[in-house]
PDB file of N, CA and C in Angstrom:
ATOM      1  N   UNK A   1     180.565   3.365 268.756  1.00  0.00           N
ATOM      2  CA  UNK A   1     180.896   2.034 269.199  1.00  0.00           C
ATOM      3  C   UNK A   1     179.760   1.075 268.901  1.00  0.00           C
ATOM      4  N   UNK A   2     180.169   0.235 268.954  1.00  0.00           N
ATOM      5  CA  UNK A   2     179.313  -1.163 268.646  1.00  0.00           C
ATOM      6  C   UNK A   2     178.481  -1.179 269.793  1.00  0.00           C
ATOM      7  N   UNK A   3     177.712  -1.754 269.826  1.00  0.00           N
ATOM      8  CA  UNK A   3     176.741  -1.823 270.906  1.00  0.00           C
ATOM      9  C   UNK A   3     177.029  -3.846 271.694  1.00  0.00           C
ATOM     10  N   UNK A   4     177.840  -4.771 270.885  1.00  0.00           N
ATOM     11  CA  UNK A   4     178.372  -5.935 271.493  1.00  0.00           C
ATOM     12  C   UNK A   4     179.939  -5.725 271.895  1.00  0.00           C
ATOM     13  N   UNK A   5     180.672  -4.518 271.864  1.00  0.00           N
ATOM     14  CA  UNK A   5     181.541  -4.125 272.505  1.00  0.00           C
ATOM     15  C   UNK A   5     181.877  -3.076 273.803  1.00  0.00           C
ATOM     16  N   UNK A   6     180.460  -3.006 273.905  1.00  0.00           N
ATOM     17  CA  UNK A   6     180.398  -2.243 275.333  1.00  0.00           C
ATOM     18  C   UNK A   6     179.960  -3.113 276.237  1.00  0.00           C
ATOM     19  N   UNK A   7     180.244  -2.980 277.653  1.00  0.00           N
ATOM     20  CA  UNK A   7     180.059  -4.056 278.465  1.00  0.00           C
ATOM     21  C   UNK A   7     179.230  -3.487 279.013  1.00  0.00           C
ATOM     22  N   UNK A   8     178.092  -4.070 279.650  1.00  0.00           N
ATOM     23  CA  UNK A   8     176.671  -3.522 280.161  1.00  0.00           C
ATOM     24  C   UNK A   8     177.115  -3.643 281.724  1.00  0.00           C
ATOM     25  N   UNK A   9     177.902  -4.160 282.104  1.00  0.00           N
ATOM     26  CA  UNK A   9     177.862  -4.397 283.649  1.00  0.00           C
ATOM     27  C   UNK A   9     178.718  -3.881 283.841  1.00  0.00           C
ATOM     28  N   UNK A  10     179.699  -2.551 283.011  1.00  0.00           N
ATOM     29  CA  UNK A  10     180.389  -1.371 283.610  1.00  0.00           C
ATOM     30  C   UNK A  10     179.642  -0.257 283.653  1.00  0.00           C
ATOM     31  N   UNK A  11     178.429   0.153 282.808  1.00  0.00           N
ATOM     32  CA  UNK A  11     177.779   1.156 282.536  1.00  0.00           C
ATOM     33  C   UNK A  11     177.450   1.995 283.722  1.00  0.00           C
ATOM     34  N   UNK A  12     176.590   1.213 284.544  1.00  0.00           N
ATOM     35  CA  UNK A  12     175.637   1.942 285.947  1.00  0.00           C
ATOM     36  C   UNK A  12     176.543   2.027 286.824  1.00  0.00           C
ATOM     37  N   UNK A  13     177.753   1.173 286.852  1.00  0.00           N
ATOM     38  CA  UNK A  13     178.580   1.822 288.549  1.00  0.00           C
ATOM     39  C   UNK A  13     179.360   3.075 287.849  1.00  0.00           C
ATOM     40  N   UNK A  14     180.230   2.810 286.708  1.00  0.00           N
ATOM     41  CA  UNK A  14     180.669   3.292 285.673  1.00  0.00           C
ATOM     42  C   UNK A  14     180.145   5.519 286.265  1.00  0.00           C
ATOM     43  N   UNK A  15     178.766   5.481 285.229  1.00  0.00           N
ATOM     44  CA  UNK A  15     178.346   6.482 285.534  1.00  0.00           C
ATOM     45  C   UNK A  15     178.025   7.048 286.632  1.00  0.00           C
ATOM     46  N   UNK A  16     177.294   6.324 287.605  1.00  0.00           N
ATOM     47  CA  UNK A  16     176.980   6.679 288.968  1.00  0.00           C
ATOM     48  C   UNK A  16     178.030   7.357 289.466  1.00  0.00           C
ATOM     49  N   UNK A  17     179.269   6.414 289.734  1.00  0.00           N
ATOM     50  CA  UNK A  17     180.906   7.220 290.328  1.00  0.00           C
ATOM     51  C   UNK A  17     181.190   8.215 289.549  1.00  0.00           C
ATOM     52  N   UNK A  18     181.037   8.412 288.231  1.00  0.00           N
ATOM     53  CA  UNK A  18     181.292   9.712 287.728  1.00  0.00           C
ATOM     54  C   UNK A  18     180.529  10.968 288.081  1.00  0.00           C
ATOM     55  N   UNK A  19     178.971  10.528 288.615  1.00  0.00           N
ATOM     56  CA  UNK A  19     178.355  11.660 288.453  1.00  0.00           C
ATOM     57  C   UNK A  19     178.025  12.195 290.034  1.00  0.00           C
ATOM     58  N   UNK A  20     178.310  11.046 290.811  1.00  0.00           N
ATOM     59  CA  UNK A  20     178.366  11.419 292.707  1.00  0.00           C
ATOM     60  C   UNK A  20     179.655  12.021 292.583  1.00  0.00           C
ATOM     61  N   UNK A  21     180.739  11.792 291.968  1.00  0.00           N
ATOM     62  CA  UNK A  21     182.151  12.994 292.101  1.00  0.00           C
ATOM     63  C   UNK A  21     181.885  14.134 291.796  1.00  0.00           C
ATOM     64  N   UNK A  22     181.280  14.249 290.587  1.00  0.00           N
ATOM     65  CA  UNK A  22     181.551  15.465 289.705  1.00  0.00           C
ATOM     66  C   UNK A  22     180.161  16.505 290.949  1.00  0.00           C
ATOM     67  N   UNK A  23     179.284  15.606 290.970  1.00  0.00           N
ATOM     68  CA  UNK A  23     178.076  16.770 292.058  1.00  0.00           C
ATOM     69  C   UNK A  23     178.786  16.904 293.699  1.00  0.00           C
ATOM     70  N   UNK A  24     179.898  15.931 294.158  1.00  0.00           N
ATOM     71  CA  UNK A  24     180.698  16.494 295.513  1.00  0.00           C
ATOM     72  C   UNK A  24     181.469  17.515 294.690  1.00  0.00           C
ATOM     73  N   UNK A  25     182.175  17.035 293.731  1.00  0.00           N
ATOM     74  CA  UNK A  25     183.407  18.641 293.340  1.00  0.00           C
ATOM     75  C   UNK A  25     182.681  19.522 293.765  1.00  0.00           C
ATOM     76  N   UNK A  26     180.909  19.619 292.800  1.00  0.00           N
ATOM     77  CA  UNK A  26     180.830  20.867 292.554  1.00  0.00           C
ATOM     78  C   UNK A  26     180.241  22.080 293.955  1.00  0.00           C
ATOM     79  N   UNK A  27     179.940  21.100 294.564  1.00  0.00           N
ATOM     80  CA  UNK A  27     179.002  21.006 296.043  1.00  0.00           C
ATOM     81  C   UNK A  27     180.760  21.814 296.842  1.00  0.00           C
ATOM     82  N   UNK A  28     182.097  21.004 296.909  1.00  0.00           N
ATOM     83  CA  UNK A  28     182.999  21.449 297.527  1.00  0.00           C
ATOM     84  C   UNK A  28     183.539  22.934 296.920  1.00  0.00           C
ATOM     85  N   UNK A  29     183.651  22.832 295.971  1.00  0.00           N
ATOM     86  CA  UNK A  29     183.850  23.771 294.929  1.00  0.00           C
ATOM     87  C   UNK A  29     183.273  25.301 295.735  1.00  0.00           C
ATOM     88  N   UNK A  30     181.571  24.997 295.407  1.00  0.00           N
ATOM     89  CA  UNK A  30     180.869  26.073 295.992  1.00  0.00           C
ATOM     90  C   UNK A  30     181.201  26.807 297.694  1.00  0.00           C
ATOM     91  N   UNK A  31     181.107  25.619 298.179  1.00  0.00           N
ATOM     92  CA  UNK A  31     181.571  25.945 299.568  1.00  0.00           C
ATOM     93  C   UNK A  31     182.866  26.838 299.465  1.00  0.00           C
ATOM     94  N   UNK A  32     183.929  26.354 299.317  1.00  0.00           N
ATOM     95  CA  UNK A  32     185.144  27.027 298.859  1.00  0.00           C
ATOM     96  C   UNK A  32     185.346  28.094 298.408  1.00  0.00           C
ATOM     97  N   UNK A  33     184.311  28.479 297.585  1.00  0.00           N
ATOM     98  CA  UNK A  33     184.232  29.669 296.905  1.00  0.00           C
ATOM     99  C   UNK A  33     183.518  30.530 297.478  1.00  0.00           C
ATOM    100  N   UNK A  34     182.172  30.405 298.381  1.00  0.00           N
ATOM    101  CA  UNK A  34     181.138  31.018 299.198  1.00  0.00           C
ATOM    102  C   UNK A  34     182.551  31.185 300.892  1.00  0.00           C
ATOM    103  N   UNK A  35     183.136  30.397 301.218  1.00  0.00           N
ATOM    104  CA  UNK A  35     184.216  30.579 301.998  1.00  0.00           C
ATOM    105  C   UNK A  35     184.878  31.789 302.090  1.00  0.00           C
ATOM    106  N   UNK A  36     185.515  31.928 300.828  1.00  0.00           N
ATOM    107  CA  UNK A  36     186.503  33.006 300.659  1.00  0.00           C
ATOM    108  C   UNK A  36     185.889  34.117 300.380  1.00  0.00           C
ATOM    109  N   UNK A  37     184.381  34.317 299.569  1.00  0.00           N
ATOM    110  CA  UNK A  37     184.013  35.340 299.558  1.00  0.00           C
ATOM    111  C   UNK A  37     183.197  35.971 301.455  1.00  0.00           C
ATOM    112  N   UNK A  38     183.405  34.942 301.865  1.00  0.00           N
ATOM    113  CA  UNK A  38     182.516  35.306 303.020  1.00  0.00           C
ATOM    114  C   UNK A  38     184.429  35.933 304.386  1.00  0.00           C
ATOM    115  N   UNK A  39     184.825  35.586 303.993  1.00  0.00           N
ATOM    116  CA  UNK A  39     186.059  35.809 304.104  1.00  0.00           C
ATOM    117  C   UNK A  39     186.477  37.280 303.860  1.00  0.00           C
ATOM    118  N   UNK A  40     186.584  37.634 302.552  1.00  0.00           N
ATOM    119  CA  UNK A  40     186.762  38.723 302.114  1.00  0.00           C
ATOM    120  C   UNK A  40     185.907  39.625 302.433  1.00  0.00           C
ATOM    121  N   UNK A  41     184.478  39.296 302.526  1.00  0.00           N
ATOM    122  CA  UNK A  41     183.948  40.640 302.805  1.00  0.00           C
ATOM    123  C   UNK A  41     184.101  40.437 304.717  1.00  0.00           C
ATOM    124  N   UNK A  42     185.196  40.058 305.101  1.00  0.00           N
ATOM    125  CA  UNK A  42     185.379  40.176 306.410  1.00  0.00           C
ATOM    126  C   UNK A  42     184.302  39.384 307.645  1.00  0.00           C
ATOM    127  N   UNK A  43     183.559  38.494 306.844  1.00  0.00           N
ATOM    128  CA  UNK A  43     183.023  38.054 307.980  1.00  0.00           C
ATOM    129  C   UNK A  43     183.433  36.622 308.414  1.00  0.00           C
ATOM    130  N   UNK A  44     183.126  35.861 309.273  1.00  0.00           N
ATOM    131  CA  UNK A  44     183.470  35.098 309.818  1.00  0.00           C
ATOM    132  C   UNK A  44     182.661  33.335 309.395  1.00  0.00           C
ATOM    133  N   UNK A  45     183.863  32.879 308.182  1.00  0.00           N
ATOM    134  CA  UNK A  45     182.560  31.782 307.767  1.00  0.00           C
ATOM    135  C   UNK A  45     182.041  30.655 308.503  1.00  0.00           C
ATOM    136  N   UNK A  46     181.351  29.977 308.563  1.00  0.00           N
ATOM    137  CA  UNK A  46     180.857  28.751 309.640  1.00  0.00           C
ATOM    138  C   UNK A  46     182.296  27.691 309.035  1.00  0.00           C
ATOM    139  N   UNK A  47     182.536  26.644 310.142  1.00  0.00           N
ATOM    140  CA  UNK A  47     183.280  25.505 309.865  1.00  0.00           C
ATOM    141  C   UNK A  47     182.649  24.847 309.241  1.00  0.00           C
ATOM    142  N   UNK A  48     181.851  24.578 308.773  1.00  0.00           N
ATOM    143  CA  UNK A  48     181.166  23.714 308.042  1.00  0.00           C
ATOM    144  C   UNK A  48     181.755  24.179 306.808  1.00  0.00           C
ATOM    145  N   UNK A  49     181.698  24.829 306.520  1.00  0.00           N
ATOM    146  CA  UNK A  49     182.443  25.338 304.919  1.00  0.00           C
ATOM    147  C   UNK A  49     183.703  25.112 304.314  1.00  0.00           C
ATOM    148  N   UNK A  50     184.476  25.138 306.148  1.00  0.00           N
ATOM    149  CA  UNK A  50     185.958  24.949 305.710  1.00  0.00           C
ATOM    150  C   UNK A  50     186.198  23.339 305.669  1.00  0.00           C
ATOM    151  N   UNK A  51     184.708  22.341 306.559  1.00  0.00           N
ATOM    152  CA  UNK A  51     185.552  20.820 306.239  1.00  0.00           C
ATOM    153  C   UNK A  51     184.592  20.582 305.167  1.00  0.00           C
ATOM    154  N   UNK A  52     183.914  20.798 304.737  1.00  0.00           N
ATOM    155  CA  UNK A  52     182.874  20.572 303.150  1.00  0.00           C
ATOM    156  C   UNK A  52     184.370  20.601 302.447  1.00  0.00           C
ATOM    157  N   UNK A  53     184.681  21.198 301.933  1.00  0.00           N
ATOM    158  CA  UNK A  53     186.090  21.672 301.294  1.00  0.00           C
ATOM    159  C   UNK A  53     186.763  20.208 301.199  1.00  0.00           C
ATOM    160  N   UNK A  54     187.557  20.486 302.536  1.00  0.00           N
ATOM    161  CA  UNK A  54     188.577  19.494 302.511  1.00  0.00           C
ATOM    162  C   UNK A  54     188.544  18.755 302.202  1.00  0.00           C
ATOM    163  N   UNK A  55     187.087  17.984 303.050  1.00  0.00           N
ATOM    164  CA  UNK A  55     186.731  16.473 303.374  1.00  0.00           C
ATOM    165  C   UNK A  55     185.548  15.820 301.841  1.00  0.00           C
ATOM    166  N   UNK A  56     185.358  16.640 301.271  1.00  0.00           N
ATOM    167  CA  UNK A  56     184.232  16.469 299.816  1.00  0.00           C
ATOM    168  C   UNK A  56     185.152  16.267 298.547  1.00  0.00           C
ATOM    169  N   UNK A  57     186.485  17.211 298.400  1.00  0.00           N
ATOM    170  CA  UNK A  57     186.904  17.508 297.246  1.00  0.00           C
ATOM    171  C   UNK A  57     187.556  16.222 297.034  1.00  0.00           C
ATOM    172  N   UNK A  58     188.442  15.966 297.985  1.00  0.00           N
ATOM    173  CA  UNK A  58     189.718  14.315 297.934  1.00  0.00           C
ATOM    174  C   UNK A  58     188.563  13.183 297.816  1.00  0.00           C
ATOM    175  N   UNK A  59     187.599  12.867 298.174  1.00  0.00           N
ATOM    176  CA  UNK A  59     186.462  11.899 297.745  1.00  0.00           C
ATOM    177  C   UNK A  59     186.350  12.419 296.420  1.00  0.00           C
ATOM    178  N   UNK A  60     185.696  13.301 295.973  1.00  0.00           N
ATOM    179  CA  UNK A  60     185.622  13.644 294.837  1.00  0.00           C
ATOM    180  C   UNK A  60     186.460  12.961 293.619  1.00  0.00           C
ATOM    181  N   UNK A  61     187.620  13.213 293.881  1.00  0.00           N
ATOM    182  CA  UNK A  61     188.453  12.866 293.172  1.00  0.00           C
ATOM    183  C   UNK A  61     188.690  11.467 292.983  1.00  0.00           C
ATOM    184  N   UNK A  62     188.990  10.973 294.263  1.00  0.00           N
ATOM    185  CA  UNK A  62     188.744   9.774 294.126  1.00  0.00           C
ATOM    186  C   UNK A  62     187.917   8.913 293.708  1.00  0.00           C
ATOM    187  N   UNK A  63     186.556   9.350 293.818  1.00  0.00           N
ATOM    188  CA  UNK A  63     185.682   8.508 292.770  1.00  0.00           C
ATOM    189  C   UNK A  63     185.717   8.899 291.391  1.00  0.00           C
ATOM    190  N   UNK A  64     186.031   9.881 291.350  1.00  0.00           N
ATOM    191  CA  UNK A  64     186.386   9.774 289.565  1.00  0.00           C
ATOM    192  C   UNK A  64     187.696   9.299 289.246  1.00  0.00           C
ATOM    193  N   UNK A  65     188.703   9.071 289.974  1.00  0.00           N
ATOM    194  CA  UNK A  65     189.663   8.367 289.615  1.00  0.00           C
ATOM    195  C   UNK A  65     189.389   6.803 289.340  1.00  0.00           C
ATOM    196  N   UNK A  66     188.109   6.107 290.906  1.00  0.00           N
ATOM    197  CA  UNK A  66     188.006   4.940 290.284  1.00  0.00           C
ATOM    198  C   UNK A  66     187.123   4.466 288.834  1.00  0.00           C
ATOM    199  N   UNK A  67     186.115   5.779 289.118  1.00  0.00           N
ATOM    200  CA  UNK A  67     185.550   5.691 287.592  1.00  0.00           C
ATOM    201  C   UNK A  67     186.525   5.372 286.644  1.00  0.00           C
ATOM    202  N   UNK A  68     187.316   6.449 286.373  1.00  0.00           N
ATOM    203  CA  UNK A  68     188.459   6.072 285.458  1.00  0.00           C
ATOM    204  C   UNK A  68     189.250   4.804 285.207  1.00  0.00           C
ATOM    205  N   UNK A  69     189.707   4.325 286.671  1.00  0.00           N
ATOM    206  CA  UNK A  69     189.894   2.817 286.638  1.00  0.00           C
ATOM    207  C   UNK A  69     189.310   1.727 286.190  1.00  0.00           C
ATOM    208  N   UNK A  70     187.979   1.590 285.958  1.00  0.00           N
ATOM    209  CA  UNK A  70     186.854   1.265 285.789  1.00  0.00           C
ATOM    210  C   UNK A  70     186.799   1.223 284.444  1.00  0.00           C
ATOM    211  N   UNK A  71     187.052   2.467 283.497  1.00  0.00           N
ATOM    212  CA  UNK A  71     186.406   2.280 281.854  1.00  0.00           C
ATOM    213  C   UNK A  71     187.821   1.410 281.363  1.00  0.00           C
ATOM    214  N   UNK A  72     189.024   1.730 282.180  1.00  0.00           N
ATOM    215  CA  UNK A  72     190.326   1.380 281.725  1.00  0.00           C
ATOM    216  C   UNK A  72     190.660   0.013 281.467  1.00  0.00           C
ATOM    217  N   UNK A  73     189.651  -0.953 282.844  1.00  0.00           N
ATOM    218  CA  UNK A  73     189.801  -2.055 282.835  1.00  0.00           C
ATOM    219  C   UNK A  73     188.690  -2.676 281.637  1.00  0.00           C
ATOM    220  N   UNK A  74     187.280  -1.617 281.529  1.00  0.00           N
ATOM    221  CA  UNK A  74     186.639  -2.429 280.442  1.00  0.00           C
ATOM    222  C   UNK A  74     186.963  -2.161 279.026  1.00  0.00           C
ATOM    223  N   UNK A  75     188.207  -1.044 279.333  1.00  0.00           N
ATOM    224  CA  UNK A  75     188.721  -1.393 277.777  1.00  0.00           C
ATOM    225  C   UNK A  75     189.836  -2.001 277.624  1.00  0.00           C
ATOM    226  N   UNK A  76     190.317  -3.112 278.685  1.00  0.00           N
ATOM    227  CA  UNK A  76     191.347  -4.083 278.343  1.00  0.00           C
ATOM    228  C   UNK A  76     190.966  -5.175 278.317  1.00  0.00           C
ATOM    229  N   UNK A  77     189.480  -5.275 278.348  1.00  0.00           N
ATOM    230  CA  UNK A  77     188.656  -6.632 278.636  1.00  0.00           C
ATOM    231  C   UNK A  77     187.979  -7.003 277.101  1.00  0.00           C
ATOM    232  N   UNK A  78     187.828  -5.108 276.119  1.00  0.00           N
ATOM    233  CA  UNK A  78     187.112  -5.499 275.064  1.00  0.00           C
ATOM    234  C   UNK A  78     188.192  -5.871 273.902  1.00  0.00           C
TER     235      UNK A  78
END
């Protein structure tokens, strides 16, 4: 890309929301996964694990959805 067709004042929120989602996924992700194995080997996991999960992943998403919203609108602007 051109460097006068990228818009500089989507860049930093732009990335930021992409990269605070993608480190909650991976943060919920883990929990989730440390959950079930703590699960399986029969023990009893802390609640903290089970609302990390819930309450991390749907944010998650959602900021990368508005990220997404975000490049969509600066590519109807260029």
């Amino acid at each position: 890309m051109n460097e006068k067709t990228t818009s500089p004042r989507f860049d930093g929120p732009v990335r930021s929301l992409a990269i605070i989602g993608g480190v909650l996924a991976a943060i919920s992700i883990l929990a989730g996964v440390a959950m079930l194995l703590m699960t399986w080997a029969q023990l009893n996991p802390p609640y903290v694990l089970t609302w990390l999960t819930m309450i991390l992943l749907p944010i998650a998403f959602l900021l990368m959805l508005t990220s997404l919203i975000l490049l969509m609108v600066r590519r109807k602007t260029t």
